[in-house]
Protein backbone atom coordinates (compact mmCIF):
# COMPACT_ATOMS: atom_id res chain seq x y z
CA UNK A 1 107.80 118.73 111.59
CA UNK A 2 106.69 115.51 113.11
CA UNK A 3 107.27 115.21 117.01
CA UNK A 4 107.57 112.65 119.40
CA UNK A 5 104.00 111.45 121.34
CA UNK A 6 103.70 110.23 124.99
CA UNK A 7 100.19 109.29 126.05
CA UNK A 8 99.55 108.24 129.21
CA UNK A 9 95.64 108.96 129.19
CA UNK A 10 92.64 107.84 131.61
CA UNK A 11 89.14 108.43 130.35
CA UNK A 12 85.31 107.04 130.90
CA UNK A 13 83.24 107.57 128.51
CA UNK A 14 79.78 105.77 128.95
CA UNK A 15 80.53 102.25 130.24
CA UNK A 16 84.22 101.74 129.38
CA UNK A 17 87.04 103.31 131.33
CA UNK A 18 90.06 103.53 129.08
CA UNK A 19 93.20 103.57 130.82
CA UNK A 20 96.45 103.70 127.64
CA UNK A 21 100.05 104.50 127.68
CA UNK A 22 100.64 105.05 123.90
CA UNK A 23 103.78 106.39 122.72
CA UNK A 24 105.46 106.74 119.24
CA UNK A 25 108.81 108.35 119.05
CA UNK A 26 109.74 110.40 116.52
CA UNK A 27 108.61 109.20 112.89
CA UNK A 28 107.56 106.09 114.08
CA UNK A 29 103.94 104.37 112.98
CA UNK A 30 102.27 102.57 115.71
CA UNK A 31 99.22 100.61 115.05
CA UNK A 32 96.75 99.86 117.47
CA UNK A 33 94.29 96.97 117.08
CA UNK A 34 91.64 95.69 119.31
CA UNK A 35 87.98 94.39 119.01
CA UNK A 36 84.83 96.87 118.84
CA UNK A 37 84.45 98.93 122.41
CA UNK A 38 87.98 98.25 123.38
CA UNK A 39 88.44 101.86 123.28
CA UNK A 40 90.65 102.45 119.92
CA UNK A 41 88.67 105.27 118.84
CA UNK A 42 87.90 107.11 121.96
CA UNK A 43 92.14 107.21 122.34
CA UNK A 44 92.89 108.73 119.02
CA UNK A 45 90.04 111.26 119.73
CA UNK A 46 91.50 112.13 123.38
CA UNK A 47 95.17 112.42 121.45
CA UNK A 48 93.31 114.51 119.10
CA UNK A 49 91.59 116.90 121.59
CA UNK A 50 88.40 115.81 120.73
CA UNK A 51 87.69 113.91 124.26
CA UNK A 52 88.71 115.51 127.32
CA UNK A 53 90.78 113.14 129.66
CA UNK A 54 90.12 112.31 133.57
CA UNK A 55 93.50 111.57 134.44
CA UNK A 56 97.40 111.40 132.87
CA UNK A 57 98.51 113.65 130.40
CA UNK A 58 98.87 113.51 126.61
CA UNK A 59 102.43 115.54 125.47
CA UNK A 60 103.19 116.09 122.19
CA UNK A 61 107.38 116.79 122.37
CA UNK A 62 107.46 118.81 125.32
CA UNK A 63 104.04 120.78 124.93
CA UNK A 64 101.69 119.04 127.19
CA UNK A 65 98.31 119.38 125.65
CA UNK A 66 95.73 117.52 127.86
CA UNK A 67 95.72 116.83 131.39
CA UNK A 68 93.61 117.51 134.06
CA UNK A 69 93.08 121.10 134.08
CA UNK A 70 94.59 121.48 130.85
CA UNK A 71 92.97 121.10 127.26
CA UNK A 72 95.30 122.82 124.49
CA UNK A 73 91.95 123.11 121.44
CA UNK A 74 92.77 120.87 118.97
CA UNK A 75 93.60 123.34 116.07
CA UNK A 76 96.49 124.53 118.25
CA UNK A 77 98.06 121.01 119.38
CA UNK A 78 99.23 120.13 115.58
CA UNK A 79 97.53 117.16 115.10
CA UNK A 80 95.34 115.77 112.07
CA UNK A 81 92.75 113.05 112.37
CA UNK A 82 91.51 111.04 109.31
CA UNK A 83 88.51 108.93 109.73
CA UNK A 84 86.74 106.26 107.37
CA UNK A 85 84.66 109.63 105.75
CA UNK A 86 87.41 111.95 104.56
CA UNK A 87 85.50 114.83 105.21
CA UNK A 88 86.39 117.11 102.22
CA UNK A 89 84.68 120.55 101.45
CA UNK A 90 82.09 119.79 98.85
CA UNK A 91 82.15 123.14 97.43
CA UNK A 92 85.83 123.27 96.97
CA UNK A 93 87.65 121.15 94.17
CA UNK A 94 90.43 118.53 95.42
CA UNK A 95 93.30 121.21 94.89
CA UNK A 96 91.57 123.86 97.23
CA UNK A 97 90.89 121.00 99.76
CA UNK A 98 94.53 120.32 99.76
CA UNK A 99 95.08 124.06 99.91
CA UNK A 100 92.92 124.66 102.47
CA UNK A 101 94.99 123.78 105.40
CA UNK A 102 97.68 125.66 104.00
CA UNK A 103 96.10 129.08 103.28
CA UNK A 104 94.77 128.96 106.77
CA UNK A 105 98.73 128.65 108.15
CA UNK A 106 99.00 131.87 106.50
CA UNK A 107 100.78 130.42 102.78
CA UNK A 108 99.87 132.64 99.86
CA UNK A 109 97.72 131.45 97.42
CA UNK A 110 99.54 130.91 94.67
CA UNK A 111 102.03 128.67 96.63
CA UNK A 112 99.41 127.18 98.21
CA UNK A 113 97.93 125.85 95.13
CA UNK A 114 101.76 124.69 93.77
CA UNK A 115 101.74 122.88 97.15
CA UNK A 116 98.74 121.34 96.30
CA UNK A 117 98.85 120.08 93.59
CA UNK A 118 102.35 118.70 93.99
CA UNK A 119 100.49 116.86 96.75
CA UNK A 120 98.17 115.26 94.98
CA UNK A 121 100.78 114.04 92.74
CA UNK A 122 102.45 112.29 95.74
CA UNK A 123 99.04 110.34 96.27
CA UNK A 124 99.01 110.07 92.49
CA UNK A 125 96.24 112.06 90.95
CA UNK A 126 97.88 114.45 89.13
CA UNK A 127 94.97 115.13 87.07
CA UNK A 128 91.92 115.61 89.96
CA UNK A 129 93.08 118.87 90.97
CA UNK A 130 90.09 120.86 89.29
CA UNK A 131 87.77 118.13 90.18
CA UNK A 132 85.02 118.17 92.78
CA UNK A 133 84.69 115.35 95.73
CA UNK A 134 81.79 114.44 94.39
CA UNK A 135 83.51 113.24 90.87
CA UNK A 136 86.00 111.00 92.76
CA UNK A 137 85.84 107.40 93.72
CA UNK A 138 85.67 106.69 98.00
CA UNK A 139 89.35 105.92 97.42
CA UNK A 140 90.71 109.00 95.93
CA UNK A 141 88.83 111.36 98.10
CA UNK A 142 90.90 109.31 100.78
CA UNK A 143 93.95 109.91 98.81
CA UNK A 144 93.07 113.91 98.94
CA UNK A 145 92.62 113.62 102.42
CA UNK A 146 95.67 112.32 103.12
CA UNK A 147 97.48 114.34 101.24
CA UNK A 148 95.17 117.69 102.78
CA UNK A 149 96.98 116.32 106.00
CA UNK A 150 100.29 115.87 105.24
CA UNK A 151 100.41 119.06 103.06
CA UNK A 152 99.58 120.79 106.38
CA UNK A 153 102.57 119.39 107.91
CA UNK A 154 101.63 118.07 111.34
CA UNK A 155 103.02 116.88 114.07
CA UNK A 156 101.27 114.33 114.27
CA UNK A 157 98.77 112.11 112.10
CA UNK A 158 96.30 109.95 113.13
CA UNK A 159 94.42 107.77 111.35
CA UNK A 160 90.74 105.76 112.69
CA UNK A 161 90.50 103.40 110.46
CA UNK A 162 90.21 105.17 107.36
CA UNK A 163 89.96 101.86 104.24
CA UNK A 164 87.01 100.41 105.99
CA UNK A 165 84.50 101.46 103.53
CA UNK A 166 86.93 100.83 101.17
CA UNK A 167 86.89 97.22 98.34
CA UNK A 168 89.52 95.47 98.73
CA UNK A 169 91.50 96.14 95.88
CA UNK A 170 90.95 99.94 97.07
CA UNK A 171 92.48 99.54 100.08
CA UNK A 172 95.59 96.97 98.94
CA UNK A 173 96.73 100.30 96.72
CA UNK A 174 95.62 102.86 99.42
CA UNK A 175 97.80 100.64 102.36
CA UNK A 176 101.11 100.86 100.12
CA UNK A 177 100.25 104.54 99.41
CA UNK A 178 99.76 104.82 103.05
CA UNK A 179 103.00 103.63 103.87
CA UNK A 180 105.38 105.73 101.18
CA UNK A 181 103.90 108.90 102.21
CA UNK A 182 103.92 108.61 106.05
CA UNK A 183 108.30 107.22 105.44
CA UNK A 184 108.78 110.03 102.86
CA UNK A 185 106.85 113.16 105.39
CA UNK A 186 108.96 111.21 108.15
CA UNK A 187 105.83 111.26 110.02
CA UNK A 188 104.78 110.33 113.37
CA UNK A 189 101.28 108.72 113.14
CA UNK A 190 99.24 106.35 115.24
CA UNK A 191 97.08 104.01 112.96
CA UNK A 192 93.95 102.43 114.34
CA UNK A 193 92.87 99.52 112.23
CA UNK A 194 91.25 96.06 112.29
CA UNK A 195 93.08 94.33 109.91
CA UNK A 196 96.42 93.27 110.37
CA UNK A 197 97.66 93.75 107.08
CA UNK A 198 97.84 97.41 107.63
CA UNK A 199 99.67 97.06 110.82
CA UNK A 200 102.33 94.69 108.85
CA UNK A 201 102.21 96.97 105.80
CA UNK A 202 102.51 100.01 107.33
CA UNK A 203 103.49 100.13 110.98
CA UNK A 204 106.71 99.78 113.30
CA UNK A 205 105.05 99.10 116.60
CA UNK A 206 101.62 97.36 117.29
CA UNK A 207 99.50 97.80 120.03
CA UNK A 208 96.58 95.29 121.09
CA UNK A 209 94.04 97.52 123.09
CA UNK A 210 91.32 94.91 124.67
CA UNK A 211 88.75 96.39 127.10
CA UNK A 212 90.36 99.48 127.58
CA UNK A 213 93.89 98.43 128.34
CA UNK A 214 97.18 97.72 126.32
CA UNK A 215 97.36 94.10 126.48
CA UNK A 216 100.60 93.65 124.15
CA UNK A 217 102.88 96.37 122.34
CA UNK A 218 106.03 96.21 120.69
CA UNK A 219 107.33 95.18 117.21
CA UNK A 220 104.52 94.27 114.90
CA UNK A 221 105.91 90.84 114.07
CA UNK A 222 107.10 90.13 117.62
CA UNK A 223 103.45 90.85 118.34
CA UNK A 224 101.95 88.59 115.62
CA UNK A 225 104.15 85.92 115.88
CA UNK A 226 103.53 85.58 119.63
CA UNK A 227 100.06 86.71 120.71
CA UNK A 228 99.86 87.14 124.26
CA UNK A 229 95.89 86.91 124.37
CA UNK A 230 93.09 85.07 122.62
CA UNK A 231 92.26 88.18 120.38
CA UNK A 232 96.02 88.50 119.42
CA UNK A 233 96.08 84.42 118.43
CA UNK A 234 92.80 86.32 115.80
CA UNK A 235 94.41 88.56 114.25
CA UNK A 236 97.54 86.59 113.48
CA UNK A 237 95.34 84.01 112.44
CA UNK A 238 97.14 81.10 114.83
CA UNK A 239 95.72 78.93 117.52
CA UNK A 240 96.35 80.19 120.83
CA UNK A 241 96.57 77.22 123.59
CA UNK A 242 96.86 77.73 127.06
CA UNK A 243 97.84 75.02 129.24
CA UNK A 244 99.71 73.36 132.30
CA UNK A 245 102.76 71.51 133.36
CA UNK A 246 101.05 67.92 135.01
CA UNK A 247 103.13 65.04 135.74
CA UNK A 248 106.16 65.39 133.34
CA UNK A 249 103.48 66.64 130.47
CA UNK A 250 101.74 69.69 129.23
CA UNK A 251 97.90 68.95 129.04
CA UNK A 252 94.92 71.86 127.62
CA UNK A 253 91.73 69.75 127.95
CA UNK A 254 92.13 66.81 125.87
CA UNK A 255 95.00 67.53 124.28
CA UNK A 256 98.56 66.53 126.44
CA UNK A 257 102.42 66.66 125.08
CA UNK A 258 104.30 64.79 126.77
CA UNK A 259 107.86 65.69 127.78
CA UNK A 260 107.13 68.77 128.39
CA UNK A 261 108.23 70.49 132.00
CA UNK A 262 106.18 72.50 133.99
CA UNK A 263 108.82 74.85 133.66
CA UNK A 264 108.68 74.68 129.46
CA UNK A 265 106.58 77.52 127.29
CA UNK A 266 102.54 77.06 128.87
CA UNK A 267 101.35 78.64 125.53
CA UNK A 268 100.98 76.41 122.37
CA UNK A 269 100.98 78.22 119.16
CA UNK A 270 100.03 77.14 115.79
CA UNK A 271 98.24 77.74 112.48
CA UNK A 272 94.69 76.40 111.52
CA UNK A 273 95.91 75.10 108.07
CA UNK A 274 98.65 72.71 110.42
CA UNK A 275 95.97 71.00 111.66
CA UNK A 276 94.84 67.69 110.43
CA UNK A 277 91.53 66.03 110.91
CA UNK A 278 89.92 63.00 110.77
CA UNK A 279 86.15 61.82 111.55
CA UNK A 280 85.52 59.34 114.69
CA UNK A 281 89.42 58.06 116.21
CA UNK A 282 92.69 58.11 115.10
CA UNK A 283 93.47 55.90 112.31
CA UNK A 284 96.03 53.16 113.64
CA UNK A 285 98.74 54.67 110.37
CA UNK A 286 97.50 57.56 108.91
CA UNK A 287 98.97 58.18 105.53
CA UNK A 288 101.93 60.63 105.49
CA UNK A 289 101.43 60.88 109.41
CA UNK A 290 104.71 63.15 110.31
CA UNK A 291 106.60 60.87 113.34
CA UNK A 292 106.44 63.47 115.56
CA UNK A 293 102.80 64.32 115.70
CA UNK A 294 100.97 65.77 118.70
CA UNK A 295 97.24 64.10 118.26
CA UNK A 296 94.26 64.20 120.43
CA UNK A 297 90.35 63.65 119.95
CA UNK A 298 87.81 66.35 120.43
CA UNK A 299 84.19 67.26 119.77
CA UNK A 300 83.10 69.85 117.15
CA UNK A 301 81.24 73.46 118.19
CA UNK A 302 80.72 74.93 114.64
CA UNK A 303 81.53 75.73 110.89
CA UNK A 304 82.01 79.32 109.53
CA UNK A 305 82.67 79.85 105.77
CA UNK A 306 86.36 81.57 104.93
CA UNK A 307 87.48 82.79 101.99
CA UNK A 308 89.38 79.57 100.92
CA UNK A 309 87.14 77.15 102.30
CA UNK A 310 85.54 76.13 105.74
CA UNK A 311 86.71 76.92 109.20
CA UNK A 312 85.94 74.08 111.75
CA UNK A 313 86.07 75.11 115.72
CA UNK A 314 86.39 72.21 118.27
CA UNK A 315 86.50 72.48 121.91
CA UNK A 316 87.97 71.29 125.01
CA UNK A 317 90.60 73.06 124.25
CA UNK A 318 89.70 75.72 121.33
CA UNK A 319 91.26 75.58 118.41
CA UNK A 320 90.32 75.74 114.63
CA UNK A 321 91.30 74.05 111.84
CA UNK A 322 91.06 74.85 108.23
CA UNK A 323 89.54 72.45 105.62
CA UNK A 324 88.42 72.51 101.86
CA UNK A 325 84.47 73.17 101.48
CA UNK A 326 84.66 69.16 100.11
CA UNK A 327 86.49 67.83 103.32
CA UNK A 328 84.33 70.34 105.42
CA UNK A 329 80.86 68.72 103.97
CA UNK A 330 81.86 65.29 106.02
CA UNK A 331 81.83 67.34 109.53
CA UNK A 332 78.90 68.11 111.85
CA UNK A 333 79.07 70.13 114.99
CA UNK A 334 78.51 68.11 117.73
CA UNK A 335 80.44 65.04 115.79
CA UNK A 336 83.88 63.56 117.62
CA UNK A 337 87.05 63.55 115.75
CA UNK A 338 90.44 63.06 115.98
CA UNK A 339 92.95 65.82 115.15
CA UNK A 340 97.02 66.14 114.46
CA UNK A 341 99.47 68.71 114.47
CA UNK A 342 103.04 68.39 113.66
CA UNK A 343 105.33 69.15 116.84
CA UNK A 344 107.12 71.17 114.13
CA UNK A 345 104.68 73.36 113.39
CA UNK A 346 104.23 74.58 117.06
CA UNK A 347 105.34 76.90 118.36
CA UNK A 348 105.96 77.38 122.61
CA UNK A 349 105.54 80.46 124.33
């Protein structure tokens, strides 16, 4: 029963005007990304009926559910919205909460339970049926609620980031669970997330939402593997360098290619762990230099901690550069060094 969404929505809420055109076509999953206040939220929850819209129109197939002067309630526009609590009845057991949506369509209860519980199934706990919320782990009360929503069969499902309460290891089974069960409902969903695993795991189409306005869309690897902004370069963990065409070479601050046309890619693009680095200048031969390697000196701003090691941020231009936590303890911000990146590792946009 999933339908086809066109968004083309203008709202203010507080101090942030969000103007998005957000559309997913029939069974497609598009994720939308963005940092905190960008407005992520406050879209789902205008799609959903939950925020009333100054200006476009929200259409869900050919209904149009929100526009000025028109606000279908959200019951009626066949929607579901999961957020990070999954919200389930804590006087009814998991099978009822999966039932509930479908008793109130009008399904008998008998079928409604059958429905249920081969629901939960899907989402792979059989055996929780009789239990209460309050007996399940965070991440199968989120498996309930999904499958509460899909049971219900919507037109659409939308999803606020729902794993971020979540452990990891939660959410890496939850994601691919995620995934089967939108592909086998053939479901149209919009997934707002932060982490862009999920988008790559789950999603056809990404969406970077910065500030209130769609700043990239399209394929979610086309997105990630060419960032169009500084937040995009983030999330696809790569450094994003912007610079210009002067005198037959590309310069960003301190750090010039040569060769390069004004009329060549102005947007360097490369990964943190390409980087090399050494303290003070260049080493006349550095061992296992590559021949072609773009080099340039630059001063340190700071150290944050990463899973693997120690991220180091230099400036003049920005860019980071990943080290172990025992090459990291020989760097100090504010200390000049010389860094290298093989011209095969960049890539131009």
């Amino acid at each position: 029963m999933s339908a086809r969404l066109s968004a083309h929505l203008r709202v203010r809420r507080r101090d942030l005007a969000v103007s998005v055109d957000l559309t997913a076509e029939t069974g497609e999953i598009v994720a939308v990304m963005g940092p905190s206040g960008a407005g992520k939220t406050t879209t789902v929850e205008a799609i959903a009926g939950l925020c009333p819209i100054d200006a476009g129109s929200v259409r869900i197939d050919d209904e149009v559910v929100a526009a000025p002067g028109v606000q279908v309630a959200p019951q009626r526009r066949g929607t579901v919205l999961l957020r990070q609590d999954p919200c389930l009845f804590p006087h009814l057991s998991a099978r009822e909460n999966v039932a509930f949506g479908l008793r109130s369509r009008g399904v008998a209860a008998r079928r409604a339970r059958a429905e249920a519980d081969d629901w939960l199934d899907r989402v792979g706990l059989a055996a929780a049926g009789p239990r209460a919320p309050r007996e399940l782990s965070g991440g199968q009360q989120q498996r309930v609620a999904l499958a509460r929503a899909l049971a219900a069969a919507p037109r659409l499902v939308l999803l606020d980031e729902p794993f971020t309460a979540l452990d990891p290891e939660t959410v890496a089974a939850l994601r691919t669970m995620l995934a089967e069960q939108l592909r086998s409902a053939g479901a149209t969903a919009v997934l707002v997330t932060h982490d862009a695993l999920d988008a790559a795991t789950v999603a056809d189409r990404l969406v970077i939402l910065e500030a209130g306005e769609v700043t990239q869309s399209g394929d979610v690897r086309a997105v990630l593997g060419a960032p169009a902004t500084a937040f995009g370069a983030a999330i696809a963990g790569l450094n994003r360098v912007v610079g210009a065409g002067e005198r037959g070479s590309w310069r960003a601050g301190a750090l010039t290619v040569a060769g390069r046309g004004s009329e060549e890619g102005r947007v360097a693009l490369f990964r943190p762990a390409d980087v090399r680095l050494w303290i003070g200048d260049l080493p006349d031969a550095p061992a296992g230099r590559p021949a072609a390697e773009i080099v340039w000196h630059a001063i340190v701003d700071r150290l944050e901690p990463t899973v693997g090691g120690v991220r180091v941020f230099v400036r003049d231009p920005a860019v980071a550069v990943d080290l172990s936590v025992a090459r990291a303890a020989e760097v100090r911000p504010g200390a000049r060094v010389a860094l290298g990146v093989a011209a095969s590792a960049v890539t131009w946009a």
